[in-house]
N, C-alpha and C. Protein backbone atom coordinates (compact mmCIF):
# COMPACT_ATOMS: atom_id res chain seq x y z
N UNK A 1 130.35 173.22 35.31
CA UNK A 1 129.89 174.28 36.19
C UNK A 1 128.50 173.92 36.72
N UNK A 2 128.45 173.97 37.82
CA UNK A 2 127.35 173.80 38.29
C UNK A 2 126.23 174.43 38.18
N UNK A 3 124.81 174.03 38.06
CA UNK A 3 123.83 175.31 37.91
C UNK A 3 123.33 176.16 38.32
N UNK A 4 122.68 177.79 38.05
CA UNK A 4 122.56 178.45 38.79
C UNK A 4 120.78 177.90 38.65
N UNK A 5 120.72 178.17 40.16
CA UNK A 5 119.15 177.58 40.71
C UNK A 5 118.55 179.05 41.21
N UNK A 6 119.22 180.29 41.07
CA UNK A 6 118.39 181.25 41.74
C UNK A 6 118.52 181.21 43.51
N UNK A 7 118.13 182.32 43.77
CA UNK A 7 118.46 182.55 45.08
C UNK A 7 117.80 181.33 46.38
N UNK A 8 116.84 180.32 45.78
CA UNK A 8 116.46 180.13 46.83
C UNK A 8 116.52 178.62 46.86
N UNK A 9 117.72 178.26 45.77
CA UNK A 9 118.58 177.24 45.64
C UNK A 9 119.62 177.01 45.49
N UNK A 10 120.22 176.85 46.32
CA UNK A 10 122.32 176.93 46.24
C UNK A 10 122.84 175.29 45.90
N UNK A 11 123.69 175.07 45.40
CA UNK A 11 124.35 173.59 44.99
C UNK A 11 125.75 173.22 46.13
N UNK A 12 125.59 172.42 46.24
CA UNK A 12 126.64 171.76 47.01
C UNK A 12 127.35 170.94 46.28
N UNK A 13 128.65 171.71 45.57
CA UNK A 13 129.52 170.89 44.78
C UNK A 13 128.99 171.09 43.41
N UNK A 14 129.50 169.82 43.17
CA UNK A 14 129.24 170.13 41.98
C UNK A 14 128.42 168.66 41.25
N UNK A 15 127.38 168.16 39.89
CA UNK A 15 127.02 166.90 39.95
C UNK A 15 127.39 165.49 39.76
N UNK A 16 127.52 164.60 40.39
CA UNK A 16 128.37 163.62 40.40
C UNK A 16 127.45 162.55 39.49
N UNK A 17 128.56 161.38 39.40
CA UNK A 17 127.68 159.64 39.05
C UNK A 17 128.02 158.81 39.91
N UNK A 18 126.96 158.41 40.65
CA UNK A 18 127.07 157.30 41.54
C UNK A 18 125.86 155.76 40.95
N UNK A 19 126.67 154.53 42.00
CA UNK A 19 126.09 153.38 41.55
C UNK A 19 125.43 153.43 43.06
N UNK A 20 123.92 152.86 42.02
CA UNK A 20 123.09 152.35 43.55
C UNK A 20 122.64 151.50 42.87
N UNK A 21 122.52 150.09 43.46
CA UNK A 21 121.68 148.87 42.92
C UNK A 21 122.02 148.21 41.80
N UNK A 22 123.59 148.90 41.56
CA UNK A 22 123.80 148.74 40.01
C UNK A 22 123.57 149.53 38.75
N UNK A 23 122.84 150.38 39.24
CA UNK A 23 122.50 151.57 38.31
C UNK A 23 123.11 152.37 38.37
N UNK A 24 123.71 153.32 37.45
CA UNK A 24 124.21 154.10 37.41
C UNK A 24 123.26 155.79 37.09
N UNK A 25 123.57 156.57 38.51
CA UNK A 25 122.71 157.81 38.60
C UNK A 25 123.42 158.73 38.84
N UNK A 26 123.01 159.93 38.35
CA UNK A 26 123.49 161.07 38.84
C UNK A 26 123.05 161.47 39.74
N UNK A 27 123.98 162.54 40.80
CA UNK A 27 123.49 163.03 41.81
C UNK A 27 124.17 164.60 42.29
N UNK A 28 122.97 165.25 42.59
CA UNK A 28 123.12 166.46 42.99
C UNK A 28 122.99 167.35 43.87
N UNK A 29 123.80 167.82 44.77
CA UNK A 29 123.31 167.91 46.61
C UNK A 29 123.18 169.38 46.18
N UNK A 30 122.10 169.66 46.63
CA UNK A 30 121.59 171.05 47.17
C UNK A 30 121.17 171.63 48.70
N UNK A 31 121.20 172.83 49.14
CA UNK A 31 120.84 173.42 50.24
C UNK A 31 119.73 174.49 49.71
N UNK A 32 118.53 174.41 49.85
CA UNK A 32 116.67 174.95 49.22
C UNK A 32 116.50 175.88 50.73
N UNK A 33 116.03 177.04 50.80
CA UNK A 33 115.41 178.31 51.48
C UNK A 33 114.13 177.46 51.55
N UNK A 34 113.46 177.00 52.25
CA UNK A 34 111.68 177.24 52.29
C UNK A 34 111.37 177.53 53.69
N UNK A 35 109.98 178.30 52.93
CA UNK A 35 109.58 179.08 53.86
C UNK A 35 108.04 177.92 54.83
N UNK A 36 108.13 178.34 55.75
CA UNK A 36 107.09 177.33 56.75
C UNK A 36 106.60 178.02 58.32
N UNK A 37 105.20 178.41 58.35
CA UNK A 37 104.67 179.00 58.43
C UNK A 37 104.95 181.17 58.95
N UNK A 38 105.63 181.50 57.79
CA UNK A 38 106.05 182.63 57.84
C UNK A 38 107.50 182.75 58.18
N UNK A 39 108.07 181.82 58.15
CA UNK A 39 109.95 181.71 58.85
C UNK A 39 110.34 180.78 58.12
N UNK A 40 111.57 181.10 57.35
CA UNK A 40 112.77 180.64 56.48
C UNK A 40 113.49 179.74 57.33
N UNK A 41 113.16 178.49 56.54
CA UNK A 41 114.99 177.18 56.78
C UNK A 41 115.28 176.85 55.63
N UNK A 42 116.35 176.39 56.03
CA UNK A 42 117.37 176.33 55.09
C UNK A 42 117.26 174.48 55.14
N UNK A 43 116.92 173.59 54.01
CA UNK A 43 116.81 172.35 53.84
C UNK A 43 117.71 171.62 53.21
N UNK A 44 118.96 170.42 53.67
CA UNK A 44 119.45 169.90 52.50
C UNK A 44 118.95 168.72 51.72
N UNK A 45 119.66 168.80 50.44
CA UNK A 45 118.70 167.30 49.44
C UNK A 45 119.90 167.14 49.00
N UNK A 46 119.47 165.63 48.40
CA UNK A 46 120.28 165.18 47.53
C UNK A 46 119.56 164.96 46.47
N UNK A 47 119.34 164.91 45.04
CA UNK A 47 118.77 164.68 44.12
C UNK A 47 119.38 163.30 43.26
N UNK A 48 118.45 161.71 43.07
CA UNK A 48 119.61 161.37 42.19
C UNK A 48 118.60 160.66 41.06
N UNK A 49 119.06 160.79 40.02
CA UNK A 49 118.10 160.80 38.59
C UNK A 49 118.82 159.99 37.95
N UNK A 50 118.00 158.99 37.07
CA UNK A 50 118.30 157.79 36.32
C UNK A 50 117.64 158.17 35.12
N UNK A 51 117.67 157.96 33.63
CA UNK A 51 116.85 157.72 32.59
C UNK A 51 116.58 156.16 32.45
N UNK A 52 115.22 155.83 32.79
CA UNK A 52 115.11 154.13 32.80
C UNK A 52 113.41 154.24 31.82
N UNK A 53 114.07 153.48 30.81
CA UNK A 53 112.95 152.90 29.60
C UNK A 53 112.39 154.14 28.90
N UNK A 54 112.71 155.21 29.09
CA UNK A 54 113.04 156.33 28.22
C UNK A 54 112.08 157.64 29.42
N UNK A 55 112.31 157.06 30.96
CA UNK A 55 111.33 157.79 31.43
C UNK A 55 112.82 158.62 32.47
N UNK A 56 112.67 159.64 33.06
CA UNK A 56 112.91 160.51 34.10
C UNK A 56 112.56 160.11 35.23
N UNK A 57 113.65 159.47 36.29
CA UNK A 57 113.51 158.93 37.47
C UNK A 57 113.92 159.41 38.42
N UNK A 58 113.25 160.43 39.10
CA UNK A 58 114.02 161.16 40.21
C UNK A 58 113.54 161.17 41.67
N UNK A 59 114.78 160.76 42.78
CA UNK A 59 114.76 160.21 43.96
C UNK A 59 115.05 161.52 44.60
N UNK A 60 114.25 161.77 45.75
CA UNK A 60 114.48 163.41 46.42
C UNK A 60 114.55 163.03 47.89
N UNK A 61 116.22 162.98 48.66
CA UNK A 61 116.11 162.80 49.89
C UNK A 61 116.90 164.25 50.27
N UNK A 62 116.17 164.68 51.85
CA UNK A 62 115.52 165.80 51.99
C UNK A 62 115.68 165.91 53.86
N UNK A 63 116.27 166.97 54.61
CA UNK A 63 116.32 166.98 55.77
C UNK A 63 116.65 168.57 56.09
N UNK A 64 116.42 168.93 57.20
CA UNK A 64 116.19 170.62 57.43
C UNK A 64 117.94 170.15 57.69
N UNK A 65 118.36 171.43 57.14
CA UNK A 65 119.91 172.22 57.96
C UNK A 65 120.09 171.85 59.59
N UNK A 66 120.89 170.95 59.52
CA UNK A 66 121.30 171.39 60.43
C UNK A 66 120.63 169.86 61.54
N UNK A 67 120.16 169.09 60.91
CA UNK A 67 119.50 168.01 61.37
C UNK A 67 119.62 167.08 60.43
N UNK A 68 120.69 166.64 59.68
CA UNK A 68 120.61 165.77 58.76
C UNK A 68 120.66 164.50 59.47
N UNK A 69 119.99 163.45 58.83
CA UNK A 69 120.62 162.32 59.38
C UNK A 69 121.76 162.08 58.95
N UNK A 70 122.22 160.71 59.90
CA UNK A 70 123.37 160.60 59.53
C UNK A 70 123.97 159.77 58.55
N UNK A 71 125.29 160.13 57.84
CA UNK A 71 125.41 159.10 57.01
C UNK A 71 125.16 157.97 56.22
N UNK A 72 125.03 157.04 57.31
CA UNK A 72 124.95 155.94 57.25
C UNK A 72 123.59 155.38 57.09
N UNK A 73 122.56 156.11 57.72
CA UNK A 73 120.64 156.42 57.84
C UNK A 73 121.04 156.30 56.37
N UNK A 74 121.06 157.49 56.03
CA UNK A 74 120.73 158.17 54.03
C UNK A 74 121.68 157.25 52.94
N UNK A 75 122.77 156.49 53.69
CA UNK A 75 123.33 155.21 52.58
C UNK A 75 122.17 154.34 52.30
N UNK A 76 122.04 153.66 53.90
CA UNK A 76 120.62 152.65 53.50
C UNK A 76 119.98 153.14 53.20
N UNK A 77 118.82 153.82 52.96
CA UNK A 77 118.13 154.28 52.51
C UNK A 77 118.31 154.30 50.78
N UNK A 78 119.29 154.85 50.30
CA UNK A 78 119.31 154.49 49.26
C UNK A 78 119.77 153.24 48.70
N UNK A 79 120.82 152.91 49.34
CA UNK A 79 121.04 151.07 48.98
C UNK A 79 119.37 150.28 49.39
N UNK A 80 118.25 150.82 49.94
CA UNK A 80 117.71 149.71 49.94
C UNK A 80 116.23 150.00 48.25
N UNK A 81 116.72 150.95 47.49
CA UNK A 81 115.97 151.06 46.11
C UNK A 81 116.51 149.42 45.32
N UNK A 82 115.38 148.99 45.07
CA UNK A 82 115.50 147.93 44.21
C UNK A 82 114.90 148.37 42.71
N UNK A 83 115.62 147.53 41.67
CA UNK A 83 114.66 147.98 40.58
C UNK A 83 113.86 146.61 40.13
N UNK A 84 113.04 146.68 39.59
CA UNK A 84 112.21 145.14 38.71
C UNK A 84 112.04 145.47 37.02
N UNK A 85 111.77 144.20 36.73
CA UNK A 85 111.80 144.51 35.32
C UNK A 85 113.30 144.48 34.47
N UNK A 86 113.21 144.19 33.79
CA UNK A 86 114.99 144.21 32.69
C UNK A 86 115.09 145.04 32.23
N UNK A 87 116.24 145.30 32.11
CA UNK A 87 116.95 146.58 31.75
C UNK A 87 116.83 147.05 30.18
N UNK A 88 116.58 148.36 29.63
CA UNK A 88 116.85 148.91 28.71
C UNK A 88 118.36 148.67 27.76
């Protein structure tokens, strides 16, 4: 079940595991209310979080309703995260 975030965070779906870079992350699409300068939009994200070397790694891509880029923009974008260092 997906989580409840309160009114001024709704979930899109429900949270998945995806591979980027080889890593394996979770990911969680939301639609966020914020407010900007006195008038409400409605913003979508994707959230996607790794545990790497015992730390909390979280990637926040982010576009108003209704203007997302497209697809293919927000793939690269995340295909182009590299990691360094060896793995846990």
């Amino acid at each position: 079940m997906a989580p409840d975030l309160g009114k001024k965070f709704r979930t899109v779906g429900e949270p998945s595991e995806i591979s980027v870079a080889g890593k394996r992350m979770v990911r969680l699409d939301l639609i966020a209310q914020v407010n900007v300068q006195g008038k409400d939009y409605d913003a979508v994200s994707s959230q996607l979080a790794i545990i790497e070397r015992g730390y909390l790694v979280l990637f926040y891509f982010t576009d108003p309703k209704g203007q997302e880029s497209d697809r293919e923009a927000a793939r690269k974008a995340m295909d182009s995260l590299v990691f360094f260092g060896k793995n846990n």
